[in-house]
N, C-alpha and C. Protein backbone atom coordinates (compact mmCIF):
# COMPACT_ATOMS: atom_id res chain seq x y z
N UNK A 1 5.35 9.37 -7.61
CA UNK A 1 4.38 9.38 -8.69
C UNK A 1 3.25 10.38 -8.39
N UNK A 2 2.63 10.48 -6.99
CA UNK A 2 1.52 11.07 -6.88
C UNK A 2 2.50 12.41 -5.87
N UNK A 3 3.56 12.96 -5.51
CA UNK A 3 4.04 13.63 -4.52
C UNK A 3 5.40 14.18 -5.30
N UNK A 4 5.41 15.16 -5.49
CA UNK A 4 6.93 16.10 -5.93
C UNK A 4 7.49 17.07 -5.58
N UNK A 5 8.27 17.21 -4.57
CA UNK A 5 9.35 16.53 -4.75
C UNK A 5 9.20 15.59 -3.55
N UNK A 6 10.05 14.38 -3.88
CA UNK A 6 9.85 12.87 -2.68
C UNK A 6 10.04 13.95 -1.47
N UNK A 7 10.30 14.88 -1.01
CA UNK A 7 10.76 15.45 0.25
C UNK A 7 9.52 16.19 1.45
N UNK A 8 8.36 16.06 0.23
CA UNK A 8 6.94 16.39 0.73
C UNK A 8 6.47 15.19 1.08
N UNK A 9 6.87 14.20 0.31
CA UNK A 9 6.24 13.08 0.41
C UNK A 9 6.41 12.72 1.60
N UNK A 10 7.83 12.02 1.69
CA UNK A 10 8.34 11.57 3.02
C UNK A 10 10.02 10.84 2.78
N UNK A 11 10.78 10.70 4.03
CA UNK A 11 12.19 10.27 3.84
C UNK A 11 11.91 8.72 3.73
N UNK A 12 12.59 8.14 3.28
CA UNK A 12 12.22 6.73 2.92
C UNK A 12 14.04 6.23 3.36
N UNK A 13 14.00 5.16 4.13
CA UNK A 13 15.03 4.83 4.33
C UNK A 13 15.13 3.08 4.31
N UNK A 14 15.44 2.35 3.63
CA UNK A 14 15.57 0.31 3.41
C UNK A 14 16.64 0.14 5.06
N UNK A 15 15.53 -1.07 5.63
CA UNK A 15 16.28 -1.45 6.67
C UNK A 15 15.46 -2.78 6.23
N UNK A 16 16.56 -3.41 7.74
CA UNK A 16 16.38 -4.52 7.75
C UNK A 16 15.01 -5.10 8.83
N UNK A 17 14.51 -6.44 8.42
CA UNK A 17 13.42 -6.41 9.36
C UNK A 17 13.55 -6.72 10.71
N UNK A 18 15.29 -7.44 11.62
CA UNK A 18 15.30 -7.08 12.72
C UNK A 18 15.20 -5.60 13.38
N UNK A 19 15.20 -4.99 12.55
CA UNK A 19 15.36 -3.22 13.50
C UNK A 19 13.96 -2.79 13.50
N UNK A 20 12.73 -3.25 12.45
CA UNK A 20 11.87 -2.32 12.58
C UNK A 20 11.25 -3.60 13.92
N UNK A 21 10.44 -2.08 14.49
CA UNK A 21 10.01 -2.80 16.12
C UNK A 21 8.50 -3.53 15.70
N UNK A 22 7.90 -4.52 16.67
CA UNK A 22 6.90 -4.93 16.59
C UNK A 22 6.07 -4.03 16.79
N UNK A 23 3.93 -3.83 16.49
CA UNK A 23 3.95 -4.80 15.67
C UNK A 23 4.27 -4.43 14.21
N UNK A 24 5.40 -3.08 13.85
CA UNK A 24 4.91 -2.88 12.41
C UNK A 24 5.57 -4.68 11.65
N UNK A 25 6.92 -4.98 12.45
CA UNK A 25 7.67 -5.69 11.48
C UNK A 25 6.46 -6.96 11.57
N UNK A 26 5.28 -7.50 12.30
CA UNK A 26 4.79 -8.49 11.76
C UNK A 26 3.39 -7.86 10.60
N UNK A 27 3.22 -6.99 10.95
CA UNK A 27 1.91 -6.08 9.81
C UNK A 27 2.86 -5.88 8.26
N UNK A 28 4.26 -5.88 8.21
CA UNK A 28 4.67 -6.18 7.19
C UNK A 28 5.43 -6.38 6.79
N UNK A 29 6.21 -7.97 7.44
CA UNK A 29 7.20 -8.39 6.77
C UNK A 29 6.70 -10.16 6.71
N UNK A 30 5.95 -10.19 5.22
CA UNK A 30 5.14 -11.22 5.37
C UNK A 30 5.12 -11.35 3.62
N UNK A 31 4.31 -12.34 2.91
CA UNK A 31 4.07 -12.46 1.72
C UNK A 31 2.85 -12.70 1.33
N UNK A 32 2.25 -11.86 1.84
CA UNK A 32 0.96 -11.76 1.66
C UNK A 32 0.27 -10.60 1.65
N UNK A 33 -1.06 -10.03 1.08
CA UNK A 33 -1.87 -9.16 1.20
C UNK A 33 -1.98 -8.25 2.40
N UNK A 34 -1.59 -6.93 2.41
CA UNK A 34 -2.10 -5.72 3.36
C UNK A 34 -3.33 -5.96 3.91
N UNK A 35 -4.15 -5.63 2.69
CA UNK A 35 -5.44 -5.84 3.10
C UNK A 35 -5.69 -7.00 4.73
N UNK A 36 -5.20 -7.98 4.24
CA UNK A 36 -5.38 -9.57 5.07
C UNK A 36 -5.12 -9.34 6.21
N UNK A 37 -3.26 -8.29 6.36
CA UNK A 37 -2.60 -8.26 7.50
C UNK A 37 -3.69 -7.01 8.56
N UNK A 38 -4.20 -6.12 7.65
CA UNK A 38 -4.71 -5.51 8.33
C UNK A 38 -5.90 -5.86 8.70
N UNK A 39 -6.84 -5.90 7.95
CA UNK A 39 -8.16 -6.82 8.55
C UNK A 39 -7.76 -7.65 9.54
N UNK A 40 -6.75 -8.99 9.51
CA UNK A 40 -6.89 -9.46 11.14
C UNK A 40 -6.46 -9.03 12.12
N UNK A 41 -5.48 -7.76 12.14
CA UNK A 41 -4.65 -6.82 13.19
C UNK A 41 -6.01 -6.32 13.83
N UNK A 42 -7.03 -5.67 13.17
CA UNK A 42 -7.83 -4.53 13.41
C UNK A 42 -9.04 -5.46 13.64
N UNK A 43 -8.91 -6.66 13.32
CA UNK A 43 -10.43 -7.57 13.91
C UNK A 43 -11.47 -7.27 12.71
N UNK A 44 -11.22 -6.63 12.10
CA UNK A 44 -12.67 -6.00 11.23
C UNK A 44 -12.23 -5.99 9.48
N UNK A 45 -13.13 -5.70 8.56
CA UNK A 45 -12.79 -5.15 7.31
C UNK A 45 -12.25 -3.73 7.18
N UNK A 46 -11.43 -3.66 6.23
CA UNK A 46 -10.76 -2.08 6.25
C UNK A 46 -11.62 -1.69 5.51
N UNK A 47 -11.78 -0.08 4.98
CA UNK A 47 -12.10 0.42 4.05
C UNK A 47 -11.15 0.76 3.21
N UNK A 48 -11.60 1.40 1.83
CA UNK A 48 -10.63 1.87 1.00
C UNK A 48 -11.08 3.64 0.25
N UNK A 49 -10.15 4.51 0.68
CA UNK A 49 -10.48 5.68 -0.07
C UNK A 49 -9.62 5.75 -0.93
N UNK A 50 -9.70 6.18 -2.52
CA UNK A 50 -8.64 6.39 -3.61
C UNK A 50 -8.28 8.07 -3.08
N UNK A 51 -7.35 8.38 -3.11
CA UNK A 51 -6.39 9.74 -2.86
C UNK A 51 -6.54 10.29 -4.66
N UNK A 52 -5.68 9.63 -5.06
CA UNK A 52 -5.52 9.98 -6.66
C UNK A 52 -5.20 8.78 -7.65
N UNK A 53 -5.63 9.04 -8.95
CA UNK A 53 -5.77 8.14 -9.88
C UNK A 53 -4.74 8.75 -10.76
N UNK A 54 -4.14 7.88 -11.75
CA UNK A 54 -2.57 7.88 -13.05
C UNK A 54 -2.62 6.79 -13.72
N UNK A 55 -2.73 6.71 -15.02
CA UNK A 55 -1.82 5.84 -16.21
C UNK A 55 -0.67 5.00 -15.55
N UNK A 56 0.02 5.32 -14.33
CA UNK A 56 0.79 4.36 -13.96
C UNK A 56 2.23 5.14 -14.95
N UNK A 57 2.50 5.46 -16.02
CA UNK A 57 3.36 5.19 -16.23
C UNK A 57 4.73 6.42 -16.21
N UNK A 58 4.91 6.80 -15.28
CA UNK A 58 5.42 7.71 -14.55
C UNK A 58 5.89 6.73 -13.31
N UNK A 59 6.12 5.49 -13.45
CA UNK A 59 6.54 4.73 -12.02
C UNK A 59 7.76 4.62 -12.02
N UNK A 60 8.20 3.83 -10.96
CA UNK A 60 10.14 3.42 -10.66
C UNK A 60 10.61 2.64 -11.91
N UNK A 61 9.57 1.65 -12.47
CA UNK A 61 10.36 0.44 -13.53
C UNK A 61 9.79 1.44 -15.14
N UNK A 62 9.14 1.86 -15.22
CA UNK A 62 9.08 3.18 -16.36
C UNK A 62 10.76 3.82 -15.98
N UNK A 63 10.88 4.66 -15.35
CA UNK A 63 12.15 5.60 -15.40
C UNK A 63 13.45 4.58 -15.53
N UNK A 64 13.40 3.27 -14.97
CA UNK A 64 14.52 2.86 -15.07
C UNK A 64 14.77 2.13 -15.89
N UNK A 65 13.61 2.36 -16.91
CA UNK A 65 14.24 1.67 -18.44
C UNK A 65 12.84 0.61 -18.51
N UNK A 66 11.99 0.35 -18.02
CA UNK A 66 10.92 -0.61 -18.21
C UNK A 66 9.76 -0.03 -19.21
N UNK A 67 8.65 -0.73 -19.48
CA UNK A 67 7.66 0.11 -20.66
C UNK A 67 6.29 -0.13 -19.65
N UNK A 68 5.47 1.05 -19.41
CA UNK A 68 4.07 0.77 -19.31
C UNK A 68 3.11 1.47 -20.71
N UNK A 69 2.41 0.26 -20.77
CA UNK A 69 1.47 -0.17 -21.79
C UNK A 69 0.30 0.80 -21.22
N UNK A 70 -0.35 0.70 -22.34
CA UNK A 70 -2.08 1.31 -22.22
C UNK A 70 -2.59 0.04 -21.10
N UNK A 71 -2.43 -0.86 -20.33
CA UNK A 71 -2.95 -1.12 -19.48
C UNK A 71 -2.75 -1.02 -18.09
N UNK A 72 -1.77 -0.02 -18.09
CA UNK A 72 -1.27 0.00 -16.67
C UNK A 72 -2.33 1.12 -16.33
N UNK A 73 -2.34 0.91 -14.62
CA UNK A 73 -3.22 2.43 -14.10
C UNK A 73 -2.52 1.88 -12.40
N UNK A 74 -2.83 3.42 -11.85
CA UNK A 74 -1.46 3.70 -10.86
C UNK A 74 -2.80 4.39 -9.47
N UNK A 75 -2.53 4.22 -8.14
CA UNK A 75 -3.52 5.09 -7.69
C UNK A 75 -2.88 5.26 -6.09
N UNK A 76 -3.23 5.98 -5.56
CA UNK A 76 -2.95 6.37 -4.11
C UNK A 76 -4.09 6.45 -3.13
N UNK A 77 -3.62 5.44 -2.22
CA UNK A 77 -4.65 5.06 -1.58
C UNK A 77 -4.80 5.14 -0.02
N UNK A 78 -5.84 5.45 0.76
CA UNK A 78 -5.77 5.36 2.36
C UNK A 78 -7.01 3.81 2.87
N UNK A 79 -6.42 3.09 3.75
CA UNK A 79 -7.27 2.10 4.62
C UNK A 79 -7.59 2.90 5.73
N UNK A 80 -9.18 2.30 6.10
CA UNK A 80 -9.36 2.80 7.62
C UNK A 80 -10.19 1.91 7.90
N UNK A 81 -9.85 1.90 9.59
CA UNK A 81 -10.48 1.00 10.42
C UNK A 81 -12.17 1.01 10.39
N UNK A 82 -12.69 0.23 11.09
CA UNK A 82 -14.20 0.34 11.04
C UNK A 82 -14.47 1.41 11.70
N UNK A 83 -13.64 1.88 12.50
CA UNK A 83 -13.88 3.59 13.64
C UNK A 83 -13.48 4.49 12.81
N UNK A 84 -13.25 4.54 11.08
CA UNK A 84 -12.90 5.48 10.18
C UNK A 84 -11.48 6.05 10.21
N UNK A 85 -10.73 5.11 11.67
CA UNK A 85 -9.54 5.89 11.19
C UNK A 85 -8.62 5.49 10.47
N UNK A 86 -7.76 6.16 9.51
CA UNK A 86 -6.61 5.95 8.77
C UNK A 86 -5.66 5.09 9.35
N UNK A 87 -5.38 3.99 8.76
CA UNK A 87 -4.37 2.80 8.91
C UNK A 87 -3.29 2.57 8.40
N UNK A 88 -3.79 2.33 7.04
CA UNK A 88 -2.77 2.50 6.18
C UNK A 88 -2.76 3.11 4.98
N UNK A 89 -1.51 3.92 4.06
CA UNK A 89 -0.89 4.76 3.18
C UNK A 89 -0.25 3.64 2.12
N UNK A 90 -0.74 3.69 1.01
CA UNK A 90 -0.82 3.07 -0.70
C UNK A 90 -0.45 3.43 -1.61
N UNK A 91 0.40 3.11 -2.70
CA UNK A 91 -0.07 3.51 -3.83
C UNK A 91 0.46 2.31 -4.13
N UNK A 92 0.20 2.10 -5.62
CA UNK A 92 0.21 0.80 -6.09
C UNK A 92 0.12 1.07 -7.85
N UNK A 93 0.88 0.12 -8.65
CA UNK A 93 1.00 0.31 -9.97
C UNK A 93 0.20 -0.90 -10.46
N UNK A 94 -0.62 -1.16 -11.24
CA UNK A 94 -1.35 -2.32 -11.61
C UNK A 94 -1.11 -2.65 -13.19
N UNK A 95 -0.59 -3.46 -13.70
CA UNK A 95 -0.70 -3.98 -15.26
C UNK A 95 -2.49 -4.02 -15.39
N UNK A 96 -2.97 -3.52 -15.74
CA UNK A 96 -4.45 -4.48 -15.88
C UNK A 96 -5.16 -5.04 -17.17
N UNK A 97 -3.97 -4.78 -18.12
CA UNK A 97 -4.26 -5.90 -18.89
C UNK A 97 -4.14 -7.33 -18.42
N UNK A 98 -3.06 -7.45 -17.99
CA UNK A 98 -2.91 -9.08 -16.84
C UNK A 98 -4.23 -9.61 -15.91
N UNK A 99 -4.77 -8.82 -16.33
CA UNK A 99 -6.39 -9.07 -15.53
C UNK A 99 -7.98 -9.08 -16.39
N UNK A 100 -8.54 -10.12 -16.07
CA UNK A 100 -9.72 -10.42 -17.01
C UNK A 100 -10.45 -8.72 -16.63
N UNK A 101 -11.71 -8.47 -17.96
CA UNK A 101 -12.02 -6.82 -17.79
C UNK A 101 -13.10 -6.82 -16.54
N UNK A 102 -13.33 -7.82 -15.71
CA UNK A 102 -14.73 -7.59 -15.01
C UNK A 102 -13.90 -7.32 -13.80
N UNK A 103 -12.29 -7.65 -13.70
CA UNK A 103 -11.79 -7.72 -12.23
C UNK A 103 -10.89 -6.11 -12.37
N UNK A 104 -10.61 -5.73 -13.77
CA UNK A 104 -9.42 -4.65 -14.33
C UNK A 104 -10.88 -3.63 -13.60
N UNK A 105 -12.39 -3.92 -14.23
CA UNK A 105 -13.08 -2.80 -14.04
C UNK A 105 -13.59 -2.68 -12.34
N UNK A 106 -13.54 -3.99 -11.59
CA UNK A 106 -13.89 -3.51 -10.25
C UNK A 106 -12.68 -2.79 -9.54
N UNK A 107 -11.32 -2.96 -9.87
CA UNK A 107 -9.77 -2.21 -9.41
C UNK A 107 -10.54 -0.84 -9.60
N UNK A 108 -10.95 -0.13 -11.03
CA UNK A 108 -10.56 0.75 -11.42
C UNK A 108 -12.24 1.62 -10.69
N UNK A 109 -13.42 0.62 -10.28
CA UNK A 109 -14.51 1.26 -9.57
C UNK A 109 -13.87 1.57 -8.05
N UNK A 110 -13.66 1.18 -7.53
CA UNK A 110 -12.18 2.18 -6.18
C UNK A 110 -12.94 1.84 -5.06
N UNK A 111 -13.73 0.90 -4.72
CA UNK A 111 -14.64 0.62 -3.86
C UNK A 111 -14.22 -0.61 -2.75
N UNK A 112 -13.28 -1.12 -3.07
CA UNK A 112 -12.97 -2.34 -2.35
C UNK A 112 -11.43 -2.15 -2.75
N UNK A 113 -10.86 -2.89 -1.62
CA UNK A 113 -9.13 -3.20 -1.16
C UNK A 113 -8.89 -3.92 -2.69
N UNK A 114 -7.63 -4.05 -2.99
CA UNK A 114 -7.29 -4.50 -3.93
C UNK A 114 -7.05 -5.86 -3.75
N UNK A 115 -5.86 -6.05 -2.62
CA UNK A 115 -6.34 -7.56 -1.70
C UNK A 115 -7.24 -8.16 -1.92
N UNK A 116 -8.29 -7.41 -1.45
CA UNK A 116 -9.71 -8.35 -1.49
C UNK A 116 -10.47 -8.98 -2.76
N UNK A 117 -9.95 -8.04 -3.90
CA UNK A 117 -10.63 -7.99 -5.19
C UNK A 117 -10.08 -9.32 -5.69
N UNK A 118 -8.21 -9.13 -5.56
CA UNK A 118 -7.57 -10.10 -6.37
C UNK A 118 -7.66 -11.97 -5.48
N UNK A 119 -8.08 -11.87 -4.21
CA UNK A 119 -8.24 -13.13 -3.43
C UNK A 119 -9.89 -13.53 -4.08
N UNK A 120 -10.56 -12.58 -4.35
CA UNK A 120 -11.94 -12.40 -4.80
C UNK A 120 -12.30 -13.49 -6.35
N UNK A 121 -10.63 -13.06 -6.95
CA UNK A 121 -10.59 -13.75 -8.35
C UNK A 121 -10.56 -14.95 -8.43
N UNK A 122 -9.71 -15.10 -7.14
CA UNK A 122 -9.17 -16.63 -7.44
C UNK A 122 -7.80 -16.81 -7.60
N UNK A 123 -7.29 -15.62 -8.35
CA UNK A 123 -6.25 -15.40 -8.71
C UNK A 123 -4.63 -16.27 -8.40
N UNK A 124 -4.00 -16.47 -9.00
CA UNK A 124 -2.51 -17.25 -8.29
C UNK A 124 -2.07 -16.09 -8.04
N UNK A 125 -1.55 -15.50 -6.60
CA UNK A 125 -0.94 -14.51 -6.47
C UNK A 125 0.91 -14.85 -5.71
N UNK A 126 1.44 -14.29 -6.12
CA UNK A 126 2.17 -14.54 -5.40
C UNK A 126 3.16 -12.90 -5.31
N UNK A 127 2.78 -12.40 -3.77
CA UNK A 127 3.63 -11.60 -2.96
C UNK A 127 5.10 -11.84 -3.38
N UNK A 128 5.93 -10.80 -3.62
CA UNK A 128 7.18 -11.50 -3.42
C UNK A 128 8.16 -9.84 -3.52
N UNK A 129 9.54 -9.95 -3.35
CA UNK A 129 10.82 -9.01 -2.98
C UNK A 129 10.00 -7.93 -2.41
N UNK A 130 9.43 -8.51 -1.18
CA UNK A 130 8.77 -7.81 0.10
C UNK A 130 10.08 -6.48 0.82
N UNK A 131 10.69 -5.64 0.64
CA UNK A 131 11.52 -5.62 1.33
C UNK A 131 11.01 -3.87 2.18
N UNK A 132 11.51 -3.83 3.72
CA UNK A 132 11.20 -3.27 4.67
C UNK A 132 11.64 -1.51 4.65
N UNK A 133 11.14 -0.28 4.68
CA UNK A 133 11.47 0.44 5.19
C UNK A 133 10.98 2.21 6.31
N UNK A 134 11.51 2.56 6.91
CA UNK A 134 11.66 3.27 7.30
C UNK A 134 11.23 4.27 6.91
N UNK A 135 9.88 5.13 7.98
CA UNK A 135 9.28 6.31 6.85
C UNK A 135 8.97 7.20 7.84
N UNK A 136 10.22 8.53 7.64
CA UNK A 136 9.41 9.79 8.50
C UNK A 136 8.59 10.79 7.51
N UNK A 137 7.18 10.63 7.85
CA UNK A 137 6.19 11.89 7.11
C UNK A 137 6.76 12.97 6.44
N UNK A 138 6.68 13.35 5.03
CA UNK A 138 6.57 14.87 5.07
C UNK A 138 5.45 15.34 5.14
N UNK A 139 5.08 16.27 4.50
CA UNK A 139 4.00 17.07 4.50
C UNK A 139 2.69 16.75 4.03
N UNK A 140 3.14 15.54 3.02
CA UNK A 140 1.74 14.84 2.17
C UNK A 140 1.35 14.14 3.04
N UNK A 141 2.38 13.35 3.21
CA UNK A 141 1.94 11.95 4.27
C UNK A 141 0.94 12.01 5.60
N UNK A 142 1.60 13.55 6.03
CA UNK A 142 1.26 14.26 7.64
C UNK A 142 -0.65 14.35 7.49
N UNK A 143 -0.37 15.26 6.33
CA UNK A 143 -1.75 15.53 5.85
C UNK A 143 -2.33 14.52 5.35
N UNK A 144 -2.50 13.43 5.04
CA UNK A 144 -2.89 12.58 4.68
C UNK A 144 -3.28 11.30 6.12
N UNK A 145 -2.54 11.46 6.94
CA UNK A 145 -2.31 10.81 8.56
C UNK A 145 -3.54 11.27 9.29
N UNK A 146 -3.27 12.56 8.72
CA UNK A 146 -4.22 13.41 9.71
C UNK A 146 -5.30 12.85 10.37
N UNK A 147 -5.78 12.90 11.72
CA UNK A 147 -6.92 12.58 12.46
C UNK A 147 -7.07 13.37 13.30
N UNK A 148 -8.24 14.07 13.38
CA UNK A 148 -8.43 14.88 14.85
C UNK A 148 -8.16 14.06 16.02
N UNK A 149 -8.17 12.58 16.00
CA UNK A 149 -8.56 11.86 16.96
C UNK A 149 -6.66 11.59 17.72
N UNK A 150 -5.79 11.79 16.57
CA UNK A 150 -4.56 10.91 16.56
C UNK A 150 -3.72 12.12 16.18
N UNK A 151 -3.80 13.50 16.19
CA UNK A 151 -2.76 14.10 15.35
C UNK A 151 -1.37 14.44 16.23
N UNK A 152 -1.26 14.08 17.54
CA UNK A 152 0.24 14.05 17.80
C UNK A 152 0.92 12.96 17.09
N UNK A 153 0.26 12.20 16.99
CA UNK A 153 0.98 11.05 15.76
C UNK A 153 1.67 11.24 14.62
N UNK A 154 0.75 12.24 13.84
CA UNK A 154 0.92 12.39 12.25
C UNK A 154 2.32 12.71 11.65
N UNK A 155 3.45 13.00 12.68
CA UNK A 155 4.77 13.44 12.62
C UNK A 155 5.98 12.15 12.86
N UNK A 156 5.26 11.05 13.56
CA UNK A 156 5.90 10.13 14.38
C UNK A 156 7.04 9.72 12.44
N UNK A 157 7.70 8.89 13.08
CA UNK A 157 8.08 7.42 12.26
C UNK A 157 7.74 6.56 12.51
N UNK A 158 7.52 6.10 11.29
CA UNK A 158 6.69 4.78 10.77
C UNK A 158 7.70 3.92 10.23
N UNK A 159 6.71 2.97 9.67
CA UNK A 159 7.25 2.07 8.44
C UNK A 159 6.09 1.44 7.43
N UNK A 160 7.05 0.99 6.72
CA UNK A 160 6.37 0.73 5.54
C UNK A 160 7.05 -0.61 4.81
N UNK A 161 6.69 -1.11 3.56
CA UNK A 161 7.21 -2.03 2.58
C UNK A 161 6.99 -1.63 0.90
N UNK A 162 7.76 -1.92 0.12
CA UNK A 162 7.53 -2.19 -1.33
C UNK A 162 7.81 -3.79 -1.47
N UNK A 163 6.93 -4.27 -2.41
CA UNK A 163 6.98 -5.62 -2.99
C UNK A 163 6.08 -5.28 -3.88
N UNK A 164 6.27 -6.58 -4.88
CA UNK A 164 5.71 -6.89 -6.29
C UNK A 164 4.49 -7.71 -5.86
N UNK A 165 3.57 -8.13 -7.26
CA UNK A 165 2.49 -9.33 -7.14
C UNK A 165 3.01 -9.51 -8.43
N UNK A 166 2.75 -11.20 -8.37
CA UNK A 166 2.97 -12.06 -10.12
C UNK A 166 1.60 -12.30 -9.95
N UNK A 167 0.99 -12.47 -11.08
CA UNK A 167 -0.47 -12.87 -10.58
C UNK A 167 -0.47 -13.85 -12.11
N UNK A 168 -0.41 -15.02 -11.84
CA UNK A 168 -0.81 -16.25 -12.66
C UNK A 168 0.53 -16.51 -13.67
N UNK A 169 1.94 -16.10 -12.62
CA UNK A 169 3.19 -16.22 -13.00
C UNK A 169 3.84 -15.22 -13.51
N UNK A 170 2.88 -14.05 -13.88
CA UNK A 170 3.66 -12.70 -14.40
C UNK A 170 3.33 -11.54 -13.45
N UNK A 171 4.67 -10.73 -13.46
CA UNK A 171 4.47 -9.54 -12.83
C UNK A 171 3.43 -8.50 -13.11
N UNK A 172 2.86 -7.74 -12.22
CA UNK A 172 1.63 -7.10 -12.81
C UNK A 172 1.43 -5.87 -11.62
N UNK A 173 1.95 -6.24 -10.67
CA UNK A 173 1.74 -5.53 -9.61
C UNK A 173 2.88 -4.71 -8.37
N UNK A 174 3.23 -3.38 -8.74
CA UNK A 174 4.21 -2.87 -7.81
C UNK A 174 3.88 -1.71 -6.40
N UNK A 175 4.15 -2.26 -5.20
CA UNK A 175 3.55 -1.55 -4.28
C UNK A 175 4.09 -0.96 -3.44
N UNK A 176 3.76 -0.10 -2.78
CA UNK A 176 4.51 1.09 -1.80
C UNK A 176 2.93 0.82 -0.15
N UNK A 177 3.52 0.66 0.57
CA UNK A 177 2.61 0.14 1.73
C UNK A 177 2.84 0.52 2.99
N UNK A 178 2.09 1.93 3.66
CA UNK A 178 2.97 2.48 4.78
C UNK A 178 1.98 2.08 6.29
N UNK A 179 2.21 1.82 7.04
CA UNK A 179 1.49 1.69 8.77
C UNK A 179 1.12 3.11 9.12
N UNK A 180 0.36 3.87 9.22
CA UNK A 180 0.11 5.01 9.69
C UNK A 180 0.71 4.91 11.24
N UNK A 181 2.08 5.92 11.76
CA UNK A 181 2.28 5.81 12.59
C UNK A 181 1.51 6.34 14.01
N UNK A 182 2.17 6.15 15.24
CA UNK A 182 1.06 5.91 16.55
C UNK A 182 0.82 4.80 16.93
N UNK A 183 -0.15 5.08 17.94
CA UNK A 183 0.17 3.24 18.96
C UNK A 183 -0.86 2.14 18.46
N UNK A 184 -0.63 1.28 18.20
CA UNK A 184 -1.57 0.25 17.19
C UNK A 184 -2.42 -0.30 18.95
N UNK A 185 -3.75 -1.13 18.19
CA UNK A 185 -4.40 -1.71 19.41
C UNK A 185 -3.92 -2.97 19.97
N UNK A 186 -3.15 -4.02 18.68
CA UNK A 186 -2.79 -5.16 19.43
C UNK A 186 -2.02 -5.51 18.81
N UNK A 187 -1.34 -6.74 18.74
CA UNK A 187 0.01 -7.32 18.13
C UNK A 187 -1.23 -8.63 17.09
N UNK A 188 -0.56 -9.04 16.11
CA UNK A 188 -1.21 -10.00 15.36
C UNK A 188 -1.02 -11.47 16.13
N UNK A 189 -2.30 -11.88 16.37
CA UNK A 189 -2.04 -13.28 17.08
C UNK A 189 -1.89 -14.23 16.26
């Protein structure tokens, strides 16, 4: 959506969650919020920078025959630790009509995790077809990884997840969720 052709983006490969190694497979093979997994991995609150903003409807369930409405909006996103560095790689498709306008308008002010916004609501969320994969960088990703602090990293393989959110029984939410690869500080206790 935000990267063309996928080959800049990065190779994307579906495995299973015995193969990916700890800790990515416990940072995300779970049913729950990024945001959550990462905040308690990293001890701290993440931040959130928006990369780029879209209508959303240019996504996977658009091309394969699905409809986005005037309420969808689409964005690409980086987390970073409280030491500013890059964690994790986002993008995410949002219905936001499925969302009252005070919570559609804090998503769309880009200031806070989305996690945080929708646990913020109250919301019934429910995580779900979490499934695991395999991500070597291309060129967006690399550049986007980038850290003076970390850049023999920015080439490594990673991983990542796509899963949905139902939020108050309907679908509303489709996500792409990558671990910035390199050596993490601790395993999730």
């Amino acid at each position: 959506m935000f990267c063309a052709p996928i080959a800049d983006f990065a190779a994307l490969r579906a495995v299973e969650p015995g193969t990916v190694p700890e800790p990515f497979r416990s940072l995300l093979d779970h049913e729950s919020h990024m945001t959550v997994a990462m905040e308690r991995f990293y001890d701290a609150p993440v931040s959130l920078r928006v990369v780029a903003t879209g209508d959303g409807r240019d996504g996977p369930a658009v091309a394969a025959g699905g409809s986005a409405g005037p309420g969808w909006y689409a964005r690409e996103i980086l987390l970073s630790d409280s030491a500013g560095r890059v964690v994790q790689h986002g993008i995410v498709r949002i219905d936001l009509s499925q969302l009252q306008p005070s919570v559609a308008a804090t998503i769309r002010d880009a200031k806070i995790p989305l996690g945080r916004i929708l646990i913020g609501a109250g919301l019934l969320r429910d995580v779900h077809d979490v499934r695991l994969l395999e991500v070597v960088p291309g060129p967006h990703l690399r550049r986007l990884f980038a850290d003076p602090r970390s850049a023999e990293h920015a080439a490594e393989t990673t991983y990542g997840r796509v899963a949905e959110i139902s939020l108050e029984g309907k679908p509303a939410v489709e996500l792409l969720e990558i671990v910035v690869p390199g050596p993490l500080p601790k395993v999730l206790r």
